[in-house]
N, C-alpha and C. Protein backbone atom coordinates (compact mmCIF):
# COMPACT_ATOMS: atom_id res chain seq x y z
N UNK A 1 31.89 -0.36 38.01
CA UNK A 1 31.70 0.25 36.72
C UNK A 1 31.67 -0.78 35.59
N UNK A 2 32.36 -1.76 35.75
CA UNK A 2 32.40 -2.88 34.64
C UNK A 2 31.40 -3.99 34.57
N UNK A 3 30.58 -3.58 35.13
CA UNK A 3 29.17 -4.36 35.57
C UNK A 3 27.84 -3.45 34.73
N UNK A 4 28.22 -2.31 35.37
CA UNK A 4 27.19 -0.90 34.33
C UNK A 4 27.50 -1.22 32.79
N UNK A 5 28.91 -1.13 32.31
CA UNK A 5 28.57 -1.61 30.97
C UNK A 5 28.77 -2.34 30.57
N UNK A 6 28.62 -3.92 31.18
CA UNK A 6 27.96 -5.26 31.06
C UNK A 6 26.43 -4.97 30.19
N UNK A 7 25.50 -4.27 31.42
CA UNK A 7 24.08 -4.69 31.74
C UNK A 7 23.74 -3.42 30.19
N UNK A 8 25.00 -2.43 30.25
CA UNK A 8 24.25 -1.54 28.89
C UNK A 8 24.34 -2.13 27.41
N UNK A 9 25.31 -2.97 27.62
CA UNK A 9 25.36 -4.02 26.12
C UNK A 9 24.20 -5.23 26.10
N UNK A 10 24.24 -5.13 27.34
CA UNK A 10 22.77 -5.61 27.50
C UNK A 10 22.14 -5.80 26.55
N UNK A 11 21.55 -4.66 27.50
CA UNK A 11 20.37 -3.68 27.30
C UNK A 11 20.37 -3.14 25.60
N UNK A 12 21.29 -2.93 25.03
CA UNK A 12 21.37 -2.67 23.58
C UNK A 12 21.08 -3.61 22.82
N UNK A 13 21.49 -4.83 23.24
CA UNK A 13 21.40 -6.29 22.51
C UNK A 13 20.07 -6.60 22.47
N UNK A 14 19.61 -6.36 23.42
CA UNK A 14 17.91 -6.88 23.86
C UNK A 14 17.45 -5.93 22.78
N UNK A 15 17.05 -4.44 22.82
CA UNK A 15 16.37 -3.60 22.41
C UNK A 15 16.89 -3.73 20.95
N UNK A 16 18.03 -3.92 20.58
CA UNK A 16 17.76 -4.12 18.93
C UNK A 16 17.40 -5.50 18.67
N UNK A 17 17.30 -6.63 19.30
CA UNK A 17 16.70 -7.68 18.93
C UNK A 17 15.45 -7.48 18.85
N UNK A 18 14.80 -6.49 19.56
CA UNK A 18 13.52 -6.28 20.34
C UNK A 18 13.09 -5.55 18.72
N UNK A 19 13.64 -4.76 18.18
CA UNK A 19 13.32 -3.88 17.38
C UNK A 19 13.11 -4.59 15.89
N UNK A 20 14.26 -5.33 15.55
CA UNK A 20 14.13 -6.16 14.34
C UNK A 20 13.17 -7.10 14.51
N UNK A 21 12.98 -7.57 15.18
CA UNK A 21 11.49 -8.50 15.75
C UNK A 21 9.72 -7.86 15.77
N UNK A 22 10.11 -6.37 15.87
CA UNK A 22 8.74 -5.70 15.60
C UNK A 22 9.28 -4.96 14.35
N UNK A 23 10.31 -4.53 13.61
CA UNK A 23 10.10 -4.10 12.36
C UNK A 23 9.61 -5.52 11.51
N UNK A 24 9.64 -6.53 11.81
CA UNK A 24 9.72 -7.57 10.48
C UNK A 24 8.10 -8.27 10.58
N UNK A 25 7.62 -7.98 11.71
CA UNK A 25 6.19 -8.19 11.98
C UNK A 25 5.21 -6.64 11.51
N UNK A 26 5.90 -5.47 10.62
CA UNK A 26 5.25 -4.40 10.74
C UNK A 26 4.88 -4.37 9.34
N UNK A 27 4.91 -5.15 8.22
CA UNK A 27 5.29 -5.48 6.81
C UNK A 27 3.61 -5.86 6.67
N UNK A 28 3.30 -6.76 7.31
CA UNK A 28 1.84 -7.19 6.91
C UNK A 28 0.46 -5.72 7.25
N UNK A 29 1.03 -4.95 8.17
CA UNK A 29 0.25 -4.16 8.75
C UNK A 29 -0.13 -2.65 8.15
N UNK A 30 1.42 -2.34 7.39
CA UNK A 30 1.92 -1.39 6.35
C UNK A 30 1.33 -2.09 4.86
N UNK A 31 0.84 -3.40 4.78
CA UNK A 31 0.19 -3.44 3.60
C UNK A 31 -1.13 -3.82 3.66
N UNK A 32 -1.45 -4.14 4.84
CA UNK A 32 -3.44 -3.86 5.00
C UNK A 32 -3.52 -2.78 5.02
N UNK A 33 -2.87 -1.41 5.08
CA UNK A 33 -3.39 0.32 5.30
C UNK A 33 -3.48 0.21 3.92
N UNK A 34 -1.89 -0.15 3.04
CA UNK A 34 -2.24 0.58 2.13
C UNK A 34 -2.95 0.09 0.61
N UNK A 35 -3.10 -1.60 0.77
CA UNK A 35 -4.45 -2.45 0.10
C UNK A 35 -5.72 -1.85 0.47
N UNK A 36 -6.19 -1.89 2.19
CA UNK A 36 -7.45 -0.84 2.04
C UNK A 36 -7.71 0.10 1.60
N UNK A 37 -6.27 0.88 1.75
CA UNK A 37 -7.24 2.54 0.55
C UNK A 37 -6.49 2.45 -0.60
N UNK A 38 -5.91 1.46 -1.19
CA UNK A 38 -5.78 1.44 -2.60
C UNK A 38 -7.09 0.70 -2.82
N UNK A 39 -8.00 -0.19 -2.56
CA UNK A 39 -9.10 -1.03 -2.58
C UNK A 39 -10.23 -0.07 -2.60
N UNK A 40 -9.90 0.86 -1.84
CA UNK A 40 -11.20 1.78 -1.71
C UNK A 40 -11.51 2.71 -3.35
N UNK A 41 -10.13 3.41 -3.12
CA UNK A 41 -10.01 4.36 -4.35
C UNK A 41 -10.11 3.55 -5.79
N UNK A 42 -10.04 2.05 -5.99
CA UNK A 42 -10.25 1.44 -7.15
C UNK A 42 -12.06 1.20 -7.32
N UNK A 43 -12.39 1.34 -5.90
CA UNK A 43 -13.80 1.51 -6.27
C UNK A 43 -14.54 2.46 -6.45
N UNK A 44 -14.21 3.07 -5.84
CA UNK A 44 -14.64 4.98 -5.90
C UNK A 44 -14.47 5.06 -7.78
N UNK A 45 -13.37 4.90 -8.48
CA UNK A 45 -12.66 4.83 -9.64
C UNK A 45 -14.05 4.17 -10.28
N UNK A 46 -14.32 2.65 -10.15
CA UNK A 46 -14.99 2.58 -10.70
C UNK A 46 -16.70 2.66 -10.71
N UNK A 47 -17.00 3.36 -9.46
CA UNK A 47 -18.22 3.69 -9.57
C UNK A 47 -18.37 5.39 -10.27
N UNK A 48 -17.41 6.44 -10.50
CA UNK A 48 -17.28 6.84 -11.18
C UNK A 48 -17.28 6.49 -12.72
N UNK A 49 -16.93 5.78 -13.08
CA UNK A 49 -16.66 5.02 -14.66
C UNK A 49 -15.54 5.26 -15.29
N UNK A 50 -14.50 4.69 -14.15
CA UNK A 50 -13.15 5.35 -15.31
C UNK A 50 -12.94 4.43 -16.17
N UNK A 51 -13.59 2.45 -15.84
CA UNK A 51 -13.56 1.47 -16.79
C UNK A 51 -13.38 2.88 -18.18
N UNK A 52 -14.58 3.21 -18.81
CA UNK A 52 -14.65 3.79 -19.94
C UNK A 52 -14.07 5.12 -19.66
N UNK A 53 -13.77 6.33 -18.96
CA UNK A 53 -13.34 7.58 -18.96
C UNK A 53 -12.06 7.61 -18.63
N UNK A 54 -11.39 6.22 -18.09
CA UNK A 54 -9.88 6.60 -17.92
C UNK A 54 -9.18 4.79 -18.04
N UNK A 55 -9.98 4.38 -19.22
CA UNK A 55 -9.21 2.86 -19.00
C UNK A 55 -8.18 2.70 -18.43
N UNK A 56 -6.86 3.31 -19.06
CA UNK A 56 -5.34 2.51 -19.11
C UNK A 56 -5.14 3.11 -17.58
N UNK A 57 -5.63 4.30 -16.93
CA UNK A 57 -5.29 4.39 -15.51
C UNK A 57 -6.67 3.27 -14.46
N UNK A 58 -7.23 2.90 -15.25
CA UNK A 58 -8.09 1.98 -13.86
C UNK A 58 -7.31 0.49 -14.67
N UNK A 59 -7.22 0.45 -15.17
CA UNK A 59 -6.33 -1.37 -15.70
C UNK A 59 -5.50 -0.72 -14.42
N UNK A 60 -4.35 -0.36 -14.93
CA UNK A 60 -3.89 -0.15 -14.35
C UNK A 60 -3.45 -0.19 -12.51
N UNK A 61 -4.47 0.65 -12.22
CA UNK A 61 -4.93 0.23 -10.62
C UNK A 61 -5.35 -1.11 -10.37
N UNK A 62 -6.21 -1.82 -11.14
CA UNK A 62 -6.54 -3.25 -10.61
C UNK A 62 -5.52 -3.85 -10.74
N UNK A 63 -5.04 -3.86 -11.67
CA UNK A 63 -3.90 -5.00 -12.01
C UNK A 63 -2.94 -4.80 -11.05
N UNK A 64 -2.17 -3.56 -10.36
CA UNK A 64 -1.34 -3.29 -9.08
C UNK A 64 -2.24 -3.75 -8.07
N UNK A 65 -3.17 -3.31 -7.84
CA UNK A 65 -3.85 -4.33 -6.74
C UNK A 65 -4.01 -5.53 -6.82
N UNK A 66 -4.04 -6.14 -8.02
CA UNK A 66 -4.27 -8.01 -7.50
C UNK A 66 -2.66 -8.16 -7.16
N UNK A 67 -1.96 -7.79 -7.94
CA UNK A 67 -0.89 -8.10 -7.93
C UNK A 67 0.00 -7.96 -6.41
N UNK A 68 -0.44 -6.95 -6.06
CA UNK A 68 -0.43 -6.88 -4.53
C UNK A 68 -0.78 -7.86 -3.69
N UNK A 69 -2.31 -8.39 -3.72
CA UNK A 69 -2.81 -9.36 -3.35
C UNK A 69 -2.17 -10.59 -3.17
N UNK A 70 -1.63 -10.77 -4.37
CA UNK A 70 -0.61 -12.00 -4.97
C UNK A 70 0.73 -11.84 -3.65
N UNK A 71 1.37 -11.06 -4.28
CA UNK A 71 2.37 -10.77 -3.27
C UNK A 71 2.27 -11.30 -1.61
N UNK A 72 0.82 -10.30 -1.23
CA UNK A 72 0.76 -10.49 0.15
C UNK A 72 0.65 -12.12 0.69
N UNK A 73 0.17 -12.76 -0.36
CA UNK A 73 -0.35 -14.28 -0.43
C UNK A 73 0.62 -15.07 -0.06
N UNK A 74 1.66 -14.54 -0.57
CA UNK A 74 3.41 -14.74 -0.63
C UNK A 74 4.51 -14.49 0.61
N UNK A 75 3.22 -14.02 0.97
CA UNK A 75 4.23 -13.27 2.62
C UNK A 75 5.38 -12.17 2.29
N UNK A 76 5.06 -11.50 1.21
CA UNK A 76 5.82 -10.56 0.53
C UNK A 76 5.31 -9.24 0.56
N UNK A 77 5.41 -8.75 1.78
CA UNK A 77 4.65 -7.56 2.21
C UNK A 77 5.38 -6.11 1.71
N UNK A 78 6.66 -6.37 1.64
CA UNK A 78 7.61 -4.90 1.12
C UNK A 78 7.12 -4.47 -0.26
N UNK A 79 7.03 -5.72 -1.30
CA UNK A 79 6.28 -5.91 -2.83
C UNK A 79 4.92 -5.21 -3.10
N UNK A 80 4.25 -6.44 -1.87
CA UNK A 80 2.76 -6.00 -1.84
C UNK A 80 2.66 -4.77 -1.21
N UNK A 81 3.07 -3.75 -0.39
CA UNK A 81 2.60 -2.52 -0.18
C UNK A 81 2.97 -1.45 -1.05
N UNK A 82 4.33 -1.78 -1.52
CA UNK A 82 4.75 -0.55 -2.60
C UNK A 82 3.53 -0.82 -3.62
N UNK A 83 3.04 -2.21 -4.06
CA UNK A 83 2.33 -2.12 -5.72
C UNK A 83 0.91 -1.96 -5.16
N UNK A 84 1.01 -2.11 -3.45
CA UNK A 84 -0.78 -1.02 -3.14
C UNK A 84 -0.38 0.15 -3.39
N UNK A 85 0.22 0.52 -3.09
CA UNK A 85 0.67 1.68 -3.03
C UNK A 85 0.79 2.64 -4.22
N UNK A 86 1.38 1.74 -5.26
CA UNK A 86 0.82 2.09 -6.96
C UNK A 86 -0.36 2.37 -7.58
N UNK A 87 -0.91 1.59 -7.37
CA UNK A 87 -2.49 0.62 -7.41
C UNK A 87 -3.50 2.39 -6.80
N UNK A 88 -3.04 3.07 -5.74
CA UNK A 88 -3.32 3.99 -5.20
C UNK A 88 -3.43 5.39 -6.10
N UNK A 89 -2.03 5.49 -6.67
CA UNK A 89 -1.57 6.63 -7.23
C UNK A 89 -2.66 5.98 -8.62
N UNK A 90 -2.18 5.11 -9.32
CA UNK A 90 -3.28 4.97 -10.62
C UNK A 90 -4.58 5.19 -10.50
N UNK A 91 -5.03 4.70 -9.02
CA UNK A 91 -6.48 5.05 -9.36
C UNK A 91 -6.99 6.29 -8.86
N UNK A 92 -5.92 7.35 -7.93
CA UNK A 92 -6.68 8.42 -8.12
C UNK A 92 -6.48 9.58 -9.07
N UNK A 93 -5.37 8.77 -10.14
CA UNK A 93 -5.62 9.58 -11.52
C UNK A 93 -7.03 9.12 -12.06
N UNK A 94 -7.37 8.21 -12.36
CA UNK A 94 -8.55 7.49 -12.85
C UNK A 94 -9.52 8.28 -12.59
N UNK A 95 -9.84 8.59 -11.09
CA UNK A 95 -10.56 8.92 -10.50
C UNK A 95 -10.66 10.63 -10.66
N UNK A 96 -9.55 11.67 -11.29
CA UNK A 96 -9.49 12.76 -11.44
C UNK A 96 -9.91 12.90 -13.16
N UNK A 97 -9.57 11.67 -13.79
CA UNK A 97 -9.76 12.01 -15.33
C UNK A 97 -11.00 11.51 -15.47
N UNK A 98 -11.97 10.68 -14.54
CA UNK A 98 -12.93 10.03 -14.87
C UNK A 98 -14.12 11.41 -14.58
N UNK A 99 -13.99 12.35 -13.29
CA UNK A 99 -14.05 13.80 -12.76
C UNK A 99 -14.33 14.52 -13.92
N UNK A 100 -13.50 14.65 -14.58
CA UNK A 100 -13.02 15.61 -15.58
C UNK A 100 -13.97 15.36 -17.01
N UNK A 101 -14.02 13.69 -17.04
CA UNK A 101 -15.17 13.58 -18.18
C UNK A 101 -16.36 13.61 -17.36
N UNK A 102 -17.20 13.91 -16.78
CA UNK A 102 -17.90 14.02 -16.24
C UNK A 102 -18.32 15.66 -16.55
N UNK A 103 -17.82 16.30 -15.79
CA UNK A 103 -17.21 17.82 -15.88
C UNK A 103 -17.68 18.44 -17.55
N UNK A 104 -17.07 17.89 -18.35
CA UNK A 104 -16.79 18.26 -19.88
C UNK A 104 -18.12 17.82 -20.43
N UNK A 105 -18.64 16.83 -20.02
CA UNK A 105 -20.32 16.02 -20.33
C UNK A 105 -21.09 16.97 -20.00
N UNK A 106 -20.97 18.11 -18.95
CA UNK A 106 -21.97 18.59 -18.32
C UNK A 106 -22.82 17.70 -17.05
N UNK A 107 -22.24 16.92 -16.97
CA UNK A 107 -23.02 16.01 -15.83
C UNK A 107 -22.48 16.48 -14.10
């Protein structure tokens, strides 16, 4: 019996080493998802025209996206995915107020 929970402290030791070793490699991967569709929706944003129909929310989005960029450059992936992740939420306001003047234009 004192051999069984030898091999289960093990076995625990391994698998959380095992685990912090793939959470800390999962940082770069969680911020290419969410740079690509913050990247996407800043363009969508501006082929709509929120430049002029929703400035301070498309500044906004770019500037969280480079800044992201920056970050990731940094090996600072927790930074860089939350401010994709911002970068996201700004531009699909942009992208709903830029809608909306559109809408009100009659276009």
């Amino acid at each position: 019996m004192p051999r069984l929970r030898t091999f289960e402290k093990f076995r625990f030791l391994a698998l959380s080493a095992l685990a912090g070793v793939g959470a800390s490699g999962c940082g770069n991967a969680l911020y290419a998802v969410s740079a690509n569709s913050a990247s996407s929706k800043v363009e969508e944003a501006r082929e709509l025209g929120a430049e002029q129909y929703a400035t301070y929310e498309y500044f906004l989005a770019t500037e969280h996206l480079q800044k992201a960029q920056t970050e990731a450059s940094e090996a600072d992936y927790s930074d860089a995915a939350n401010l994709a992740e911002r970068a996201e939420e700004h531009a699909d306001k942009a992208i709903r107020l830029a809608r909306d003047a559109h809408r009100g234009a009659g276009r």
